[in-house]
Protein backbone atom coordinates (compact mmCIF):
# COMPACT_ATOMS: atom_id res chain seq x y z
CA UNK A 1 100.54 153.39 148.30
CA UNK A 2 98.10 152.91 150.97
CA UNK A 3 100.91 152.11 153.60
CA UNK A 4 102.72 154.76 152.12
CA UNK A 5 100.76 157.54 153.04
CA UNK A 6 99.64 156.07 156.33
CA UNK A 7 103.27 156.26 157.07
CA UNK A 8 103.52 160.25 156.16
CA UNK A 9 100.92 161.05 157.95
CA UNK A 10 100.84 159.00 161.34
CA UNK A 11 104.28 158.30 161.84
CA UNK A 12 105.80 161.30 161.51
CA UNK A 13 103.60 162.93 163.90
CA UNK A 14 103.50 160.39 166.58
CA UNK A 15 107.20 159.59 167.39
CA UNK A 16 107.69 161.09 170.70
CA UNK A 17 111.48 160.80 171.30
CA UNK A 18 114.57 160.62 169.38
CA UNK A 19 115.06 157.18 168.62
CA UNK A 20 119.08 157.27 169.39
CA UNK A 21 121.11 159.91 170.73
CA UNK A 22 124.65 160.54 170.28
CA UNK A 23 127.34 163.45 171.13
CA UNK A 24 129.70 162.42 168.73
CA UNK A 25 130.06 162.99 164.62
CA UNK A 26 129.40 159.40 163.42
CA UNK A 27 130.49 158.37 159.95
CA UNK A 28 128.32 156.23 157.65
CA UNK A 29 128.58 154.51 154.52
CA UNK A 30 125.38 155.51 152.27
CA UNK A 31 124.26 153.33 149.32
CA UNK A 32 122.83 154.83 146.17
CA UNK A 33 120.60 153.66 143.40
CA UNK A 34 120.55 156.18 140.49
CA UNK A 35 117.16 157.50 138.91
CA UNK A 36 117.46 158.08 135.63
CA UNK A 37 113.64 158.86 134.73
CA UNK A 38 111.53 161.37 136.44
CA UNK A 39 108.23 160.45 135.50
CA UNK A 40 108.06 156.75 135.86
CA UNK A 41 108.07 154.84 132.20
CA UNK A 42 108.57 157.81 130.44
CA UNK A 43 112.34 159.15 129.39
CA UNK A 44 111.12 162.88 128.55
CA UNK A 45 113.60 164.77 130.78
CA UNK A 46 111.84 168.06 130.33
CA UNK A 47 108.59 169.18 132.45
CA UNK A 48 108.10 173.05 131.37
CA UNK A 49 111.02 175.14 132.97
CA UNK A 50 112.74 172.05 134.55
CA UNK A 51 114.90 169.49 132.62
CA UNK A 52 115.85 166.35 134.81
CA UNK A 53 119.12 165.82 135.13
CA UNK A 54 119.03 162.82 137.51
CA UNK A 55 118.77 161.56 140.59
CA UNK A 56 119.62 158.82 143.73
CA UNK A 57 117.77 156.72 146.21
CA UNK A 58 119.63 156.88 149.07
CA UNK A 59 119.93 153.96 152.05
CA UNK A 60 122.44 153.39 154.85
CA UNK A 61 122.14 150.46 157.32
CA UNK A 62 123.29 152.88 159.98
CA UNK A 63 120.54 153.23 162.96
CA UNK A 64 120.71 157.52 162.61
CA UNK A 65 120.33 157.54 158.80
CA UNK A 66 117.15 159.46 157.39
CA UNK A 67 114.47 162.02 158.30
CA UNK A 68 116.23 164.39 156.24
CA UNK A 69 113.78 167.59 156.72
CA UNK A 70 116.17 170.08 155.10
CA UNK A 71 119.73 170.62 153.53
CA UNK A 72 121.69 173.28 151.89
CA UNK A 73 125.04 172.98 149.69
CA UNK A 74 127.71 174.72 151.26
CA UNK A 75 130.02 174.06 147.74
CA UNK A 76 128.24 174.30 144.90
CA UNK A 77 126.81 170.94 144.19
CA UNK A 78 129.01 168.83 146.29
CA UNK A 79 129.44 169.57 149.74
CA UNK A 80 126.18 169.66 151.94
CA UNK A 81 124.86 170.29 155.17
CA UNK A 82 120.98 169.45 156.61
CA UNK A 83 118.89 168.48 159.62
CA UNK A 84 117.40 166.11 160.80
CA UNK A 85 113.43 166.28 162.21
CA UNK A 86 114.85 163.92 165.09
CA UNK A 87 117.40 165.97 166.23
CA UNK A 88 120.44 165.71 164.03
CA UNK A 89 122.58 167.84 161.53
CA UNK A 90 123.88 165.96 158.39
CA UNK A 91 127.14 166.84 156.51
CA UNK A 92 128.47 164.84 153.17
CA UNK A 93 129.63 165.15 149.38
CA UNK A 94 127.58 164.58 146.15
CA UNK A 95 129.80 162.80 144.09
CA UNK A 96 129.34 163.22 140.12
CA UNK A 97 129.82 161.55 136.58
CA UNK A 98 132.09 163.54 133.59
CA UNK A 99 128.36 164.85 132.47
CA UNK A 100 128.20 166.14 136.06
CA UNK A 101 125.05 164.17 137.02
CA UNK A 102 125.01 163.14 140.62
CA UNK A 103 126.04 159.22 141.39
CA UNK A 104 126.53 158.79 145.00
CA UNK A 105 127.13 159.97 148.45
CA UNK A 106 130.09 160.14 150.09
CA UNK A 107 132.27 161.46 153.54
CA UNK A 108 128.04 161.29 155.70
CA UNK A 109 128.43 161.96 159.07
CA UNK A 110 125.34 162.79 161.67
CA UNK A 111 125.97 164.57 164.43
CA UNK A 112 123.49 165.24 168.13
CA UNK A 113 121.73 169.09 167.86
CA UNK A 114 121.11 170.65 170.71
CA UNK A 115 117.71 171.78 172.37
CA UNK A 116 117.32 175.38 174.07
CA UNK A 117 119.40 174.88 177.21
CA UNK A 118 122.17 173.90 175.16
CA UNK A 119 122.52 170.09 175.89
CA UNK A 120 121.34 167.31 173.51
CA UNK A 121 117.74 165.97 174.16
CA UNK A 122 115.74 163.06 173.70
CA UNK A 123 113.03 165.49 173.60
CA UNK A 124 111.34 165.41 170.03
CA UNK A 125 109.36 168.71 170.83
CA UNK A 126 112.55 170.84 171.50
CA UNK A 127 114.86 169.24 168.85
CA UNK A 128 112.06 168.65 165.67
CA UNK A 129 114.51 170.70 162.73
CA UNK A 130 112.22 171.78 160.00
CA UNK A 131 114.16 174.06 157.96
CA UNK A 132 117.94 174.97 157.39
CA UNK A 133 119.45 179.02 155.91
CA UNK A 134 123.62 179.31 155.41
CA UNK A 135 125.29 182.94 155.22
CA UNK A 136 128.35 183.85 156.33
CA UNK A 137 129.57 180.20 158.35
CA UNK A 138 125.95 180.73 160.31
CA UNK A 139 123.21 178.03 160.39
CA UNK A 140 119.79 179.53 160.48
CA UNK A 141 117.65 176.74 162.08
CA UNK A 142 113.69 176.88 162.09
CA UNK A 143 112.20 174.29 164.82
CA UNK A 144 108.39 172.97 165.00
CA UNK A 145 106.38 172.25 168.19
CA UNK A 146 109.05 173.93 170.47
CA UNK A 147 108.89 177.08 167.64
CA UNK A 148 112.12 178.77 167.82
CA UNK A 149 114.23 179.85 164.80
CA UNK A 150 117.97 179.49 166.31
CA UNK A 151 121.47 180.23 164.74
CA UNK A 152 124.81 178.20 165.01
CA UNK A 153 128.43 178.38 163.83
CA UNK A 154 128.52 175.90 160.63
CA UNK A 155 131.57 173.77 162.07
CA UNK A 156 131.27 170.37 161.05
CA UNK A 157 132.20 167.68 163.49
CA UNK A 158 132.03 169.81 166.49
CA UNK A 159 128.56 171.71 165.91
CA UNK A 160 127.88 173.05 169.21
CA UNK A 161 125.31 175.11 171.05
CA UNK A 162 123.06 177.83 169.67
CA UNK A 163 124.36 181.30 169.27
CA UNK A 164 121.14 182.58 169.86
CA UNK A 165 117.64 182.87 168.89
CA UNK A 166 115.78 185.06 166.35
CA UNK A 167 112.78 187.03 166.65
CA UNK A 168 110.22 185.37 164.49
CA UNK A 169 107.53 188.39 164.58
CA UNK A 170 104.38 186.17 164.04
CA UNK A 171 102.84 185.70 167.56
CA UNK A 172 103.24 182.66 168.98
CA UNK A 173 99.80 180.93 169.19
CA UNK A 174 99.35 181.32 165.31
CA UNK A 175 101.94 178.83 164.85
CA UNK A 176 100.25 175.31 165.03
CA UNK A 177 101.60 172.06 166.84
CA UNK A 178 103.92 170.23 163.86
CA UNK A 179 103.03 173.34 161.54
CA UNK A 180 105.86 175.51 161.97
CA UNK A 181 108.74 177.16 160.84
CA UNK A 182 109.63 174.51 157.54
CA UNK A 183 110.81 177.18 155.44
CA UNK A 184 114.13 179.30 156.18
CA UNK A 185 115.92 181.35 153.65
CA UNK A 186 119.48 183.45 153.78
CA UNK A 187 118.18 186.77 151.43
CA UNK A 188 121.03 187.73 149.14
CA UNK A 189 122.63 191.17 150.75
CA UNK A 190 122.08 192.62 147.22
CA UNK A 191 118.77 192.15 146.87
CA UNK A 192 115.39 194.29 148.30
CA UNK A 193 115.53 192.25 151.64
CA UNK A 194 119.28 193.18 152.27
CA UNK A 195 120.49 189.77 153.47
CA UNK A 196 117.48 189.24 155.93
CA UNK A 197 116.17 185.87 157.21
CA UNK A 198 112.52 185.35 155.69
CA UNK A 199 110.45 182.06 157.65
CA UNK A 200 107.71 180.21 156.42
CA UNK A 201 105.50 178.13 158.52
CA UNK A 202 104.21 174.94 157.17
CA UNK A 203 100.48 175.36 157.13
CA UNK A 204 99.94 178.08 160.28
CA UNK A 205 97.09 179.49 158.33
CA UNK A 206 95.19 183.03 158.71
CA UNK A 207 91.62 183.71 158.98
CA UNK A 208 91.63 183.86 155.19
CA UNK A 209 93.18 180.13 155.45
CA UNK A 210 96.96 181.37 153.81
CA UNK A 211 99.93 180.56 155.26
CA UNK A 212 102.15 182.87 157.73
CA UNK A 213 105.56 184.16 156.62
CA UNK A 214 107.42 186.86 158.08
CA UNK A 215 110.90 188.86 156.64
CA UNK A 216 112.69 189.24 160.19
CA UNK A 217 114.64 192.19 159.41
CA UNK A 218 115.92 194.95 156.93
CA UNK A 219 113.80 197.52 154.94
CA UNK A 220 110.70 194.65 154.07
CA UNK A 221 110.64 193.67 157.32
CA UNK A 222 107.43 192.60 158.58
CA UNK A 223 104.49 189.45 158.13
CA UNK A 224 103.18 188.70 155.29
CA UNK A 225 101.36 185.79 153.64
CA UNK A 226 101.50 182.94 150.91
CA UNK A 227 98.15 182.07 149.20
CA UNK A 228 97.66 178.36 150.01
CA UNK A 229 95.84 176.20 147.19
CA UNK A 230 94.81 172.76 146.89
CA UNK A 231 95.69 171.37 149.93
CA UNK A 232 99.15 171.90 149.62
CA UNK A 233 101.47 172.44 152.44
CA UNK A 234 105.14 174.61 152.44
CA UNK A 235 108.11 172.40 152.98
CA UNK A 236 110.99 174.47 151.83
CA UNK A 237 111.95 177.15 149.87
CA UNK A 238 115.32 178.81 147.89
CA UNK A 239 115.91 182.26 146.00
CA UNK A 240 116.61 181.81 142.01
CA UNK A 241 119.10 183.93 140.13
CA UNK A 242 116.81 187.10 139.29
CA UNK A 243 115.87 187.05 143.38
CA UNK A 244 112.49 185.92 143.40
CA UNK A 245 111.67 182.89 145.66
CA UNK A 246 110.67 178.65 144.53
CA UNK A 247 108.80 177.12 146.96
CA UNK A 248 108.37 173.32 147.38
CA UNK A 249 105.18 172.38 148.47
CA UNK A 250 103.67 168.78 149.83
CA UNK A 251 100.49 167.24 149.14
CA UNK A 252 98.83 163.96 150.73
CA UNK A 253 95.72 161.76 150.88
CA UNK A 254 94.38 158.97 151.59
CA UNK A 255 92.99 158.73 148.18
CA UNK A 256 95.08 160.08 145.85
CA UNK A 257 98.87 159.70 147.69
CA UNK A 258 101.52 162.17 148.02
CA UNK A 259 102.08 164.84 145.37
CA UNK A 260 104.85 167.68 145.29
CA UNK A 261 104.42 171.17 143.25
CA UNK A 262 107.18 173.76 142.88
CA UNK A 263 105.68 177.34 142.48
CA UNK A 264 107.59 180.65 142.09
CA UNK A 265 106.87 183.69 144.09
CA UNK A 266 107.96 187.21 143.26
CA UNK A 267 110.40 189.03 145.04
CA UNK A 268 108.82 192.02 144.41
CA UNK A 269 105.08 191.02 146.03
CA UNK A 270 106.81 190.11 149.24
CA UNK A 271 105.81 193.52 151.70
CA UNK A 272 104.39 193.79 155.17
CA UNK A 273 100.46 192.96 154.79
CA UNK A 274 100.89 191.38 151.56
CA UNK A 275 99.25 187.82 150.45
CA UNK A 276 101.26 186.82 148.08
CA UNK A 277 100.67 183.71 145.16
CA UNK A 278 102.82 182.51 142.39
CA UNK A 279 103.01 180.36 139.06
CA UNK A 280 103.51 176.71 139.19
CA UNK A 281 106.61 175.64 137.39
CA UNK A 282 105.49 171.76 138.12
CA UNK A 283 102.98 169.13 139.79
CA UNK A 284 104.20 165.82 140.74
CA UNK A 285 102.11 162.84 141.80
CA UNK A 286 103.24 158.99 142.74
CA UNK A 287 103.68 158.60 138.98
CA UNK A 288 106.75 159.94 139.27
CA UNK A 289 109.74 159.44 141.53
CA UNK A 290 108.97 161.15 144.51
CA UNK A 291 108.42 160.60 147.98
CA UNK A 292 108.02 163.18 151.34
CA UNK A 293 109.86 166.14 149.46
CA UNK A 294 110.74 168.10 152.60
CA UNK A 295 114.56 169.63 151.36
CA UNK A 296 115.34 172.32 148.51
CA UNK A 297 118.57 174.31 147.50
CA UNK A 298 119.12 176.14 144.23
CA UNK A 299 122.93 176.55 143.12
CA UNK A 300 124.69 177.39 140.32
CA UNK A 301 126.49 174.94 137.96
CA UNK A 302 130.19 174.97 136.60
CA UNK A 303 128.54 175.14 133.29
CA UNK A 304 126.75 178.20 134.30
CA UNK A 305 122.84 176.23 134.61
CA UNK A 306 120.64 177.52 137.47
CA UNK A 307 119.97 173.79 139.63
CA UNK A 308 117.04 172.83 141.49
CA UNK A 309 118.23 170.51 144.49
CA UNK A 310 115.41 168.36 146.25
CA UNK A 311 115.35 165.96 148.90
CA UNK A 312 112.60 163.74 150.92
CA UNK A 313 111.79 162.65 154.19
CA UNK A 314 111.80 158.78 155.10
CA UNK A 315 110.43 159.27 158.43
CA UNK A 316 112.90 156.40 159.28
CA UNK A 317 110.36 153.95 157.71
CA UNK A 318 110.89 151.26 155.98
CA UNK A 319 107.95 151.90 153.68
CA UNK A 320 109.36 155.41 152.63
CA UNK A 321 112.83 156.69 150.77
CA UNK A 322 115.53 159.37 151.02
CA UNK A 323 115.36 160.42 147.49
CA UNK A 324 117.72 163.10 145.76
CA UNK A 325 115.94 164.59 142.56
CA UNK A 326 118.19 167.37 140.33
CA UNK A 327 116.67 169.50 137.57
CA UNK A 328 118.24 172.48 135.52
CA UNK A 329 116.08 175.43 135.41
CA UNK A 330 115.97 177.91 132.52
CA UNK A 331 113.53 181.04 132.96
CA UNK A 332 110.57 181.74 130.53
């Protein structure tokens, strides 16, 4: 566990450089090894709200494969597209079982990003990709260090340079070094944001010590801020059904390891000025299977079930794992 954490928290912030660069879509065979049990030992599928449906350990032998900092289903369960914190989008299909629980991974490619003046870098600072939105065939892309939230045509295989970049409204030099923009979300057009982008930032913290947000456009336009508690840190985020907004959030210590909570947040708290908190749905520690839990979608079923997508971070370490975790989620 020890080596474990040590790995989350140095690694990750220490890498300099992409490790490989490459223009091209590259495809990749990805291995998976189911998870049947959330909480280790214990077959109890249901934790409050959230009923565990199942989940994968994902490993390639390919030299690209991993740091998966966010992803977002593009068909309903099956087809996918993330980034990369190195510099890479990710594209594939979740293959599924006759129960429609998820079994493997299938059609992966990784393709290069590119930094600010359009060309692919070796630069970690201007390529880090924290968080991931979809509408409309446009990738909404939040990026750390270099903080920038940029938007590209979704065209898989031949992703190419940004369209352009948003304003993010929070100034500048209140978003920390590796703190930044992890959270991006697509609002539903229906809704009370009107289809706006809303950005989180990691742990970019007030004077009150909560965490900066802002709703870029539309009639809520304006920053506002999540209540941070117990140490934990934003990692993504994803609108349910009835509008109102789950956040994942990440945990670790030397002490006690990594831990992941999901915690709702209303909808209708969310104005200019606001500081805005929300019920936890669950807590997760190493006793159950989790790891860096950076990526989060919510989707819809065939069956008509509200899902709860989640995905980690390896950090390209060998002491880490690109897990897939898939709950249903039924409302109070």
């Amino acid at each position: 566990m020890k080596r474990i954490l040590s790995s989350l928290l140095g690694l990750a912030l220490t890498l300099p450089l992409v490790v490989s660069v490459s223009a091209d879509s590259e495809q990749m065979a990805v291995r998976s090894r189911p998870i049947t049990e959330f909480r280790i030992g214990r077959e109890a599928p249901t934790f409050g709200t959230l009923t565990f449906v199942g989940g994968l350990e994902l490993v390639s032998r390919h030299r690209l494969f991993g740091s998966f900092s966010a992803f977002r289903f593009t068909e309903p369960g099956t087809r996918f597209a993330g980034v990369s914190d190195n510099g890479y989008w990710y594209f594939g299909r979740l293959e599924r079982d006759a129960q429609n629980r998820p079994t493997g991974v299938s059609d992966f490619t990784m393709e290069s990003m590119t930094g600010p003046d359009g060309e692919v870098s070796q630069d970690k600072r201007l390529v880090d990709a924290e968080s991931l939105a979809i509408a409309d065939g446009i990738a909404t892309v939040g990026f750390e260090r270099e903080h920038r939230i940029s938007q590209y045509k979704l065209e898989p295989g031949h992703m190419g340079r940004q369209i352009h970049n948003l304003d993010f409204l929070i100034p500048k030099g209140e978003l920390r070094t590796n703190r930044g923009f992890e959270t991006v979300l697509a609002a539903p057009k229906t809704g009370p944001f009107g289809g706006a982008i809303i950005a989180v930032s990691e742990m970019s913290l007030n004077k009150q010590g909560d965490i900066f947000a802002a709703v870029l456009s539309g009639p809520r336009k304006g920053i506002f801020f999540v209540h941070r508690s117990d140490d934990y840190d934003i990692t993504d985020g994803a609108f349910l059904p009835d509008g109102d907004i789950l956040i994942v959030e990440r945990r670790a210590s030397y002490t006690a390891g990594v831990a992941m909570r999901l915690r709702r947040l209303s909808a209708a708290s969310i104005k200019p000025g606001a500081t805005v908190d929300g019920e936890v749905l669950l807590e997760a520690d190493m006793g159950y299977q989790i790891d860096n839990m950076e990526g989060m979608d919510v989707w819809q079923a065939p069956d008509g079930t509200t899902r709860v997508s989640l995905m980690s971070d390896d950090n390209q370490s060998i002491l880490q794992r690109n897990v897939y975790l898939e709950f249903i989620y039924k409302a109070d």
